[in-house]
Protein backbone atom coordinates (compact mmCIF):
# COMPACT_ATOMS: atom_id res chain seq x y z
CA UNK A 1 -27.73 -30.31 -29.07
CA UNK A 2 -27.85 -29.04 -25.22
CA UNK A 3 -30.22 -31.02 -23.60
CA UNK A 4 -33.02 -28.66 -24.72
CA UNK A 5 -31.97 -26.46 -21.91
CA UNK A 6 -31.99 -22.41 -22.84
CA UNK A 7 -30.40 -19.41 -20.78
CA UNK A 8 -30.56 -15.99 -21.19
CA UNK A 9 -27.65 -13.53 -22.58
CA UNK A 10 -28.07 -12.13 -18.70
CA UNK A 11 -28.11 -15.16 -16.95
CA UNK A 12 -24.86 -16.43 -19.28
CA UNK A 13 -23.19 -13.43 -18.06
CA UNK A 14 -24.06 -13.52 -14.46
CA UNK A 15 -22.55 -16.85 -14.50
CA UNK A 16 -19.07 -15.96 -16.46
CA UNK A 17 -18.95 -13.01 -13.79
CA UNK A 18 -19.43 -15.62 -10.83
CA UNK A 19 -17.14 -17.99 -12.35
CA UNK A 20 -14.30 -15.71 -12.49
CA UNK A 21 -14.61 -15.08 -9.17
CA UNK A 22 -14.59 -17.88 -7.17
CA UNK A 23 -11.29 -19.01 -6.00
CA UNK A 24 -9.25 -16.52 -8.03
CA UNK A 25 -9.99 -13.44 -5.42
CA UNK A 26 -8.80 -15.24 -2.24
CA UNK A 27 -5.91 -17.15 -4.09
CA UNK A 28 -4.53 -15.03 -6.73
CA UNK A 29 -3.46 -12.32 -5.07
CA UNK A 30 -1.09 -13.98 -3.18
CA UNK A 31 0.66 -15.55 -6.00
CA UNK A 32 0.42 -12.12 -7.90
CA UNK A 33 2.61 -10.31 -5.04
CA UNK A 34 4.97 -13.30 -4.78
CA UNK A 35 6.43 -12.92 -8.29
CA UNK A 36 5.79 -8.92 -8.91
CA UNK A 37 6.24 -8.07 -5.32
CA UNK A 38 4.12 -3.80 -5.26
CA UNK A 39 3.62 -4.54 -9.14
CA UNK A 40 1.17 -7.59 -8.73
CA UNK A 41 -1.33 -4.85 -9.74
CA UNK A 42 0.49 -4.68 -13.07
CA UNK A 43 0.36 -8.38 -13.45
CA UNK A 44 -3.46 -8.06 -12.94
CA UNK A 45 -4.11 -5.95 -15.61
CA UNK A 46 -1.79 -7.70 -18.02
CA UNK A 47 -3.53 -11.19 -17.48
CA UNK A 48 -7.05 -9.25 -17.56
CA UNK A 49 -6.15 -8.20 -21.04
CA UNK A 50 -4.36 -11.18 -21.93
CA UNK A 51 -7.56 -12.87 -20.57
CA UNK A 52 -9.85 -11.10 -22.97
CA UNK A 53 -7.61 -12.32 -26.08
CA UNK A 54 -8.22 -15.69 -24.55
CA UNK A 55 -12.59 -15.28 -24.70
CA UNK A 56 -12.10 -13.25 -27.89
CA UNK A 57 -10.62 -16.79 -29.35
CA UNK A 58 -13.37 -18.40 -27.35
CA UNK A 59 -15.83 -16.60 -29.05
CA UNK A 60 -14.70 -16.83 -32.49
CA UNK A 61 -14.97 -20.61 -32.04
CA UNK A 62 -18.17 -20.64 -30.29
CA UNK A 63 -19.76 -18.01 -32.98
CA UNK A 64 -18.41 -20.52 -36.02
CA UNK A 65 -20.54 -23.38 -34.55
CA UNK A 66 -23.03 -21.95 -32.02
CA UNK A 67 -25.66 -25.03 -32.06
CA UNK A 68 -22.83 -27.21 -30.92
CA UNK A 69 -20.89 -27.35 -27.92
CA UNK A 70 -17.07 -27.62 -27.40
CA UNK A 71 -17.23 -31.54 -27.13
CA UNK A 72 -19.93 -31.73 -30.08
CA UNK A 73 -17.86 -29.86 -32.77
CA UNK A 74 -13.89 -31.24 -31.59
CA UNK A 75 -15.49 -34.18 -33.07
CA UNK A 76 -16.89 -32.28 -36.31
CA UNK A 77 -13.75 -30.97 -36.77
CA UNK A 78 -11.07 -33.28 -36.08
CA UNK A 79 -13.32 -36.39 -37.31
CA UNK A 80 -15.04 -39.27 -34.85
CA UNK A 81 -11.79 -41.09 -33.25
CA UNK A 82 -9.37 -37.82 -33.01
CA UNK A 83 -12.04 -35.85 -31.71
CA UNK A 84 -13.15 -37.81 -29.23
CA UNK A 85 -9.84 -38.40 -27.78
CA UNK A 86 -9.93 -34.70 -27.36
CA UNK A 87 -12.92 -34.39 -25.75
CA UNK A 88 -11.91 -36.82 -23.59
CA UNK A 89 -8.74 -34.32 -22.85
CA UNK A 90 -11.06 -31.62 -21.93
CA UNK A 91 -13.25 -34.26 -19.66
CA UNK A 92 -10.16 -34.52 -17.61
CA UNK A 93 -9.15 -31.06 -17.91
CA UNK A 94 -12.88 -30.09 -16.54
CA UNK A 95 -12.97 -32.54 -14.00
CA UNK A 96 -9.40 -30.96 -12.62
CA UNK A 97 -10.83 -28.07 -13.23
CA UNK A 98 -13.62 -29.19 -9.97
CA UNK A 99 -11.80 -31.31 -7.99
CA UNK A 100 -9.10 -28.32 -6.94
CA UNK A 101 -11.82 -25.95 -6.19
CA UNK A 102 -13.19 -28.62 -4.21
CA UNK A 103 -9.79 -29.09 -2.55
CA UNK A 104 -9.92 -24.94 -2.09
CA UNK A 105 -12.66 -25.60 -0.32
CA UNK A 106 -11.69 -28.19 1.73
CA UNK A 107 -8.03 -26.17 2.82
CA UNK A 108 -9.62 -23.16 3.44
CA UNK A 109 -12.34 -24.18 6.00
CA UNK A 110 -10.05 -26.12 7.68
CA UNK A 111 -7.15 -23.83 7.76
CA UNK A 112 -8.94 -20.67 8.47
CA UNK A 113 -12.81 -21.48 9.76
CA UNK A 114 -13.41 -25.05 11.45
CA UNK A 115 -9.55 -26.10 11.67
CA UNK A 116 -10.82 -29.15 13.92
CA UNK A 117 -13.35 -30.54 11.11
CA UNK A 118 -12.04 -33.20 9.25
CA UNK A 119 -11.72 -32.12 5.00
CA UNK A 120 -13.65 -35.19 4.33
CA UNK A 121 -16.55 -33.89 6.02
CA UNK A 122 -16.70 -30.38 4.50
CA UNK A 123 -16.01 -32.03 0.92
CA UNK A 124 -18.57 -34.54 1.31
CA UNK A 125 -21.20 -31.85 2.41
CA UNK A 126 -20.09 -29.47 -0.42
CA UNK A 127 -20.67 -32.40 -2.93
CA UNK A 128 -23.87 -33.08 -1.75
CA UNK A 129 -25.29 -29.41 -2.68
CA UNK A 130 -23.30 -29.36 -6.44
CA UNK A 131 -24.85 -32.96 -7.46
CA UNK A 132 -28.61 -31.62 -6.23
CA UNK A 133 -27.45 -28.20 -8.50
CA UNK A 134 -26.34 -30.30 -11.32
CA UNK A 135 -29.19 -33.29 -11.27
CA UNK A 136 -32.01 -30.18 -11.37
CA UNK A 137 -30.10 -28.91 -14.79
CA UNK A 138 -28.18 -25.90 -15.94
CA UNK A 139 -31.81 -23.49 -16.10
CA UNK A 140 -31.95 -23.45 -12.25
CA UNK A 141 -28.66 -23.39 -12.46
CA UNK A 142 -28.52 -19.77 -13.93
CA UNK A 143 -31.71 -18.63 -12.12
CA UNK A 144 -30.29 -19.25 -8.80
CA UNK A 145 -26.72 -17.09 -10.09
CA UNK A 146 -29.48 -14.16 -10.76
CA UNK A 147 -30.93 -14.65 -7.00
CA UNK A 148 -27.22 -14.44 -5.87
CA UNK A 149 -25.61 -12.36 -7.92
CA UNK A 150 -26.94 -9.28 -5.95
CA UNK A 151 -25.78 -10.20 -2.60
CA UNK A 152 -22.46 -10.75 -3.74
CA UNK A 153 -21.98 -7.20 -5.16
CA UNK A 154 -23.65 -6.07 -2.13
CA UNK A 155 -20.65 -7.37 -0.12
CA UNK A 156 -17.95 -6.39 -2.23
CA UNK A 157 -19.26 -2.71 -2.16
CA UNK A 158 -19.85 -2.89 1.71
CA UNK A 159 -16.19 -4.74 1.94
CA UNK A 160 -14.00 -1.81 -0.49
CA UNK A 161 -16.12 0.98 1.03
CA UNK A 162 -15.35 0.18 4.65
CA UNK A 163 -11.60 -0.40 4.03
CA UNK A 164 -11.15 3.10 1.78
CA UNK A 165 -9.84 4.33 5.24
CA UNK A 166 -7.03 1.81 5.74
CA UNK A 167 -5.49 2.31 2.38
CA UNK A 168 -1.96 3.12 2.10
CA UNK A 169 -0.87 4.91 -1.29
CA UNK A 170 2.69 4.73 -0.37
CA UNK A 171 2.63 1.34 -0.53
CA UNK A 172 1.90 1.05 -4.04
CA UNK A 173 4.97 2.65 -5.69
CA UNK A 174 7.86 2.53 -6.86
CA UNK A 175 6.26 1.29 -10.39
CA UNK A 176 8.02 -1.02 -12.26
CA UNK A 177 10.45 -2.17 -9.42
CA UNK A 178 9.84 -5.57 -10.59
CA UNK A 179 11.65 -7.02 -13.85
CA UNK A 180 9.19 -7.39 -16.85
CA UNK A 181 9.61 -11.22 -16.23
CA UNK A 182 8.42 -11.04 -12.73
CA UNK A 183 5.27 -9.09 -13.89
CA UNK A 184 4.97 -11.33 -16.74
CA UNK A 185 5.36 -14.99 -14.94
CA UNK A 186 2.32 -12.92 -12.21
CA UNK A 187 0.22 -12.57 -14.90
CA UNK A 188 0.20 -16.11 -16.20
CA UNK A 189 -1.90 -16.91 -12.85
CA UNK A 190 -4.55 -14.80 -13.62
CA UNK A 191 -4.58 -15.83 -17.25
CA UNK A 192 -4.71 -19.39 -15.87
CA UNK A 193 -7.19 -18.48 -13.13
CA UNK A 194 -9.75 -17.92 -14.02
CA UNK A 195 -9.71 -17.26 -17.99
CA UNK A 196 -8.06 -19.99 -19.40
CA UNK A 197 -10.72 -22.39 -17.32
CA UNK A 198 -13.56 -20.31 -18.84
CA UNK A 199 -12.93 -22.74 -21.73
CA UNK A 200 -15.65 -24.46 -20.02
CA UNK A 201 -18.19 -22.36 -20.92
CA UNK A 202 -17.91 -23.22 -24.85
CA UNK A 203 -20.13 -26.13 -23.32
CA UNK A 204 -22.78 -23.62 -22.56
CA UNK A 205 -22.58 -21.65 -25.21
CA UNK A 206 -25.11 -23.34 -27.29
CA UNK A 207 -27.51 -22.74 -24.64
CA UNK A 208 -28.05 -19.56 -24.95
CA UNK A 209 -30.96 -18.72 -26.41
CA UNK A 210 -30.10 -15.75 -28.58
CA UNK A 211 -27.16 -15.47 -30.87
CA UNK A 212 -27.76 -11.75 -30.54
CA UNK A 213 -24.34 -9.64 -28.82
CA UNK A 214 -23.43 -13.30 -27.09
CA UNK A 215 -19.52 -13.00 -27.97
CA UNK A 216 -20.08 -9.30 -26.75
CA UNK A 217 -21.73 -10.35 -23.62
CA UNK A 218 -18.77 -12.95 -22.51
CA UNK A 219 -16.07 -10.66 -23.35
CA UNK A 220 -17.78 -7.76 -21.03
CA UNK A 221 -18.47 -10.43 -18.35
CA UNK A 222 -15.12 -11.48 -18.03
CA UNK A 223 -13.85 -8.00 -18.14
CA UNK A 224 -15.95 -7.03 -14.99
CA UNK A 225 -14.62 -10.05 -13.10
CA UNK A 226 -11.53 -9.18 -13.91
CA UNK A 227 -11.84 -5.43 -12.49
CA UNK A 228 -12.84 -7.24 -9.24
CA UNK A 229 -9.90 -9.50 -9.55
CA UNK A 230 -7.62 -6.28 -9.85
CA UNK A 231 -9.59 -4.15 -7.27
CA UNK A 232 -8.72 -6.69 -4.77
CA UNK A 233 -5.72 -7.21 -5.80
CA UNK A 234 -4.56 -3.56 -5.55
CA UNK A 235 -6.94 -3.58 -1.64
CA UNK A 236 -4.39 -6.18 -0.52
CA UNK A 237 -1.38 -4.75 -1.80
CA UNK A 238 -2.13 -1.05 -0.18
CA UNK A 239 -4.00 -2.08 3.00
CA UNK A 240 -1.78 -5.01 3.69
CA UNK A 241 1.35 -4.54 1.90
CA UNK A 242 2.93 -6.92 -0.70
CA UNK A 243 5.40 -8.76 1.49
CA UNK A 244 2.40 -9.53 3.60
CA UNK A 245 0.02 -10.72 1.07
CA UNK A 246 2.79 -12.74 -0.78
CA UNK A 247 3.07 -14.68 2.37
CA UNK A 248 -0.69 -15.58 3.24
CA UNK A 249 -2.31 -17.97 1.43
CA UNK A 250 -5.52 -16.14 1.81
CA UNK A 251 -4.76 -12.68 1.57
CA UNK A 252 -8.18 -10.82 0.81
CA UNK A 253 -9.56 -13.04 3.70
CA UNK A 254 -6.89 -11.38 6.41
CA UNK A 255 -8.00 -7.65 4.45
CA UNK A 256 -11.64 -8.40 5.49
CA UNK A 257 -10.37 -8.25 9.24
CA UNK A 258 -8.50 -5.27 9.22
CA UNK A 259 -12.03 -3.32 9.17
CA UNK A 260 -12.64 -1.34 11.81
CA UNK A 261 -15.68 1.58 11.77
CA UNK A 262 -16.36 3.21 15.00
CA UNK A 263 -14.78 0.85 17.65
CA UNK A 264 -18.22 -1.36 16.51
CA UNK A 265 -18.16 -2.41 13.43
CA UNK A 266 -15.25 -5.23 12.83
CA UNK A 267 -14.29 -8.71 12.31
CA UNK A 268 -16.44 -8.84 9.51
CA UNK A 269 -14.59 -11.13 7.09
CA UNK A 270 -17.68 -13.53 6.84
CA UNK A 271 -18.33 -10.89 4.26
CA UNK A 272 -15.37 -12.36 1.86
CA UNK A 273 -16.45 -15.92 2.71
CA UNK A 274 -19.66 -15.28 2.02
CA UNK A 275 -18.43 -13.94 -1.16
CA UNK A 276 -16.06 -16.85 -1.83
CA UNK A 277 -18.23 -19.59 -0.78
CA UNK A 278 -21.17 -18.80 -3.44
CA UNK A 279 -19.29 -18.00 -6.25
CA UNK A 280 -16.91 -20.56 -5.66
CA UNK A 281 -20.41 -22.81 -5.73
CA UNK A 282 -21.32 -21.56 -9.19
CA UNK A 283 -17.37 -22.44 -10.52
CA UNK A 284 -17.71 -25.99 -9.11
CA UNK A 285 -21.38 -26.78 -10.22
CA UNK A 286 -20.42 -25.54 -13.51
CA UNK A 287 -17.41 -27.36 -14.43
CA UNK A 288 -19.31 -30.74 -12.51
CA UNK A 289 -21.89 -30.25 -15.17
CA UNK A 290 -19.89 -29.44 -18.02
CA UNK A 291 -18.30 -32.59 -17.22
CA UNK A 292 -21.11 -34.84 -16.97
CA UNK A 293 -22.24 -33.22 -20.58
CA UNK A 294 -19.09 -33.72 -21.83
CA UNK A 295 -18.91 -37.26 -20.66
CA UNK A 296 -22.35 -37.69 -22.26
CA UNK A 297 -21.76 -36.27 -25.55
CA UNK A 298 -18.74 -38.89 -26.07
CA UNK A 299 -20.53 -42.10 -25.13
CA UNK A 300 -23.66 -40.38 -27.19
CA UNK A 301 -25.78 -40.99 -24.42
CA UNK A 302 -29.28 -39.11 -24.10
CA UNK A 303 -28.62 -38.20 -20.05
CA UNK A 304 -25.81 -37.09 -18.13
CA UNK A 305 -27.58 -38.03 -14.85
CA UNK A 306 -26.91 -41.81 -14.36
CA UNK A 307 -23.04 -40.21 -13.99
CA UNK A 308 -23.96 -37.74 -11.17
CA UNK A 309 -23.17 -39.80 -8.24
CA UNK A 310 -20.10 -42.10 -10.02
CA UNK A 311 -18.61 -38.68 -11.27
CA UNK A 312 -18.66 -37.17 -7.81
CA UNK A 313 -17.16 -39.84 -6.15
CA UNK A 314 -14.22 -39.41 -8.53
CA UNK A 315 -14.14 -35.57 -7.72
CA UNK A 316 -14.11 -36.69 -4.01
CA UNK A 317 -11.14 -38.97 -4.73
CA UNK A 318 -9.64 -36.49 -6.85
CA UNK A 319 -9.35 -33.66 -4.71
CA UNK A 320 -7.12 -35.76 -2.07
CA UNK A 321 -4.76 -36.57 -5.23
CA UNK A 322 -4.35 -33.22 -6.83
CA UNK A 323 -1.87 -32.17 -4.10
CA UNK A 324 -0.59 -33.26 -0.70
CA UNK A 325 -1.33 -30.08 1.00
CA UNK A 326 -1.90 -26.17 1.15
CA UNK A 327 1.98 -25.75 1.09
CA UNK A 328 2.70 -27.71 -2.05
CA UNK A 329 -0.45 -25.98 -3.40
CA UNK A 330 1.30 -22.40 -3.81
CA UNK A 331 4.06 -24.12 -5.96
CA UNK A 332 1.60 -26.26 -8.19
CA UNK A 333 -0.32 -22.94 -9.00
CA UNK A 334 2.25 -21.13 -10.10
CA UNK A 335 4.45 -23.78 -11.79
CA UNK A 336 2.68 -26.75 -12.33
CA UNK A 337 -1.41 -25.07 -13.36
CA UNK A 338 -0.43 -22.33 -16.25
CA UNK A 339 1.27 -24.26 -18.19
CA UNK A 340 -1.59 -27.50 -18.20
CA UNK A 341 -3.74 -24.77 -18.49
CA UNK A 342 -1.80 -22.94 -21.53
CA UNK A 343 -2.39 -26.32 -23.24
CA UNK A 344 -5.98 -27.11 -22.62
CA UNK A 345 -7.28 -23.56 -22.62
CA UNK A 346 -5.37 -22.06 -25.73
CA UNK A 347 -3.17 -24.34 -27.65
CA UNK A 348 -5.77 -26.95 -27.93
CA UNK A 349 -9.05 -24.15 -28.88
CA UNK A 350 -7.11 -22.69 -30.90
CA UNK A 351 -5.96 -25.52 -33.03
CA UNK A 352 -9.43 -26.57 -33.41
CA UNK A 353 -10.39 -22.67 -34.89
CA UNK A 354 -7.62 -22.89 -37.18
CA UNK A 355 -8.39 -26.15 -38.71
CA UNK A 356 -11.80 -25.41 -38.73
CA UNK A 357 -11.24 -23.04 -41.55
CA UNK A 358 -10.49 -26.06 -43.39
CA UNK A 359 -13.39 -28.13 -42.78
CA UNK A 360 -17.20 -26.99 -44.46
CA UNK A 361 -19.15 -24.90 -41.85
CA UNK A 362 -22.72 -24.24 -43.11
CA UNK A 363 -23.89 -28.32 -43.22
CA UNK A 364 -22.22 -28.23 -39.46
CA UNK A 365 -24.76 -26.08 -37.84
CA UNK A 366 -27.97 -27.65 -39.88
């Protein structure tokens, strides 16, 4: 069972829509443009809709045992030893999963905000805030997402309506310039960031407390994040141009600054960092917890909270290991990430649907 915690079919979805946001909209662009050059648009919507394959499968799983979570029914599946050495692989994979959006946050403060801070600092503080989020449970968890949610729509309106004027059609075409294997190899970052991750969620699941249009509700979620992902996506490409974007790091950060309304209203990317830095808080407290559940469930433990603080000083650890530095970073997400991510994300969920046809159901969710 879930720890007796219960969301609702709103808050769930709040949550999958803040999830796919964080990280992916000031990172994936950038890699988009780099393989598909003006056609990173067409990458977009070819991982969005590869994407919603990927949650259909989730949910298919997730509706076949929906008292148990992802960790809970590997083992009901697969049988004690075997299952628990792949919840263990998930563990990891969630963990990861944490400590390189901790790392995001860490390069992009320092690169871009407070370059003379050291990272240890800002990933120390951020810490601090997702192992208060994660010891007060996943309920205030999703009530604070509904208290945010809001704000964050609120600047991505105010950000696309006040850059309408610096958009550049021409920039867009010719269509199809790149080959299909550029667009394809594009779209393998957005499949990997954020929908293959959204795994993760298969350990909330369970917790929400209506099996009533859940599936529907995650598939629609993830579809809305994904319109963001390709709204920006298309923004950086006509305001900035793809050559541009494909070099930056941070592209949609750089299209925040090129507002300018009236000779007095400008400089206003706090509005993307804003943006960034609270959904980017909801993807990190989410896999942290999912984690510490995870971890949990394997030792068959009652609480997850005696591993907050050992568990984030691995993340801490973790995020100095991942990668060397913001350089070797752009090469890792496009070579190194999708693949690991094909693995843990599909292969591996997908497996465990299949054979579950095999195994007796209706005892399962007694």
């Amino acid at each position: 069972m879930f720890n007796n915690e219960k969301i609702s079919l709103r808050q769930f979805k709040i949550l999958v829509l803040l999830f796919s946001l964080g990280s992916t909209i000031l990172i994936v662009p950038s890699v988009l443009t780099a393989f598909a050059h003006q056609d990173g648009w067409l990458s977009a919507a070819l991982g969005i809709a590869m994407g919603g394959a990927v949650i259909g499968l989730y949910v298919a799983l997730g509706n076949r045992y929906p008292t148990h979570s992802l960790m809970a029914y590997s083992e009901l599946i697969l049988g004690k030893w075997l299952g628990k050495c792949i919840s263990l692989l998930f563990y990891i994979y969630f963990l990861l999963i944490a400590s390189l959006v901790l790392r995001n946050v860490g390069d992009f403060i320092t690169t871009i905000i407070m370059p003379e801070t050291p990272i240890q600092v800002i990933h120390f503080a951020f810490l601090l805030i997702i192992m208060l989020g994660a010891g007060l449970g996943f309920e205030v968890i999703a009530r604070a997402g509904e208290i945010f949610l809001p704000w964050v729509l609120l600047c991505i309106g105010v950000l696309v309506g006040f850059l309408i004027p610096q958009i550049k059609i021409e920039r867009l075409p010719p269509i199809f310039e790149a080959s299909t294997k550029a667009i394809i190899h594009g779209s393998l970052s957005v499949l990997s960031i954020p929908y293959l991750e959204m795994v993760v969620f298969l350990m909330i699941y369970p917790a929400i407390h209506t099996n009533l249009k859940k599936g529907k509700g995650f598939i629609q979620a993830g579809f809305m994040g994904g319109m963001v992902i390709f709204s920006v996506t298309v923004l950086c490409i006509v305001v900035l141009g793809w050559d541009f974007t494909a070099r930056h790091t941070f592209p949609s950060y750089t299209l925040a600054k090129k507002i300018h309304v009236g000779g007095f209203i400008q400089r206003i990317e706090v509005l993307v960092a804003i943006i960034w830095f609270v959904t980017i808080y909801f993807k990190l407290v989410i896999c942290f917890y999912s984690s510490l559940v995870g971890l949990q469930q394997i030792l068959g433990l009652r609480t997850y909270r005696p591993f907050i603080v050992p568990s984030a000083l691995i993340l801490f650890v973790l995020a100095f290991l991942v990668y060397p530095n913001i350089i070797y970073f752009r090469d890792f997400a496009t070579n190194i990430w999708p693949p690991y991510a094909l693995t843990m994300g599909l292969f591996l969920p997908l497996s465990l649907l299949i054979v579950s046809y095999f195994r007796p159901v209706g005892r399962l969710n007694k």
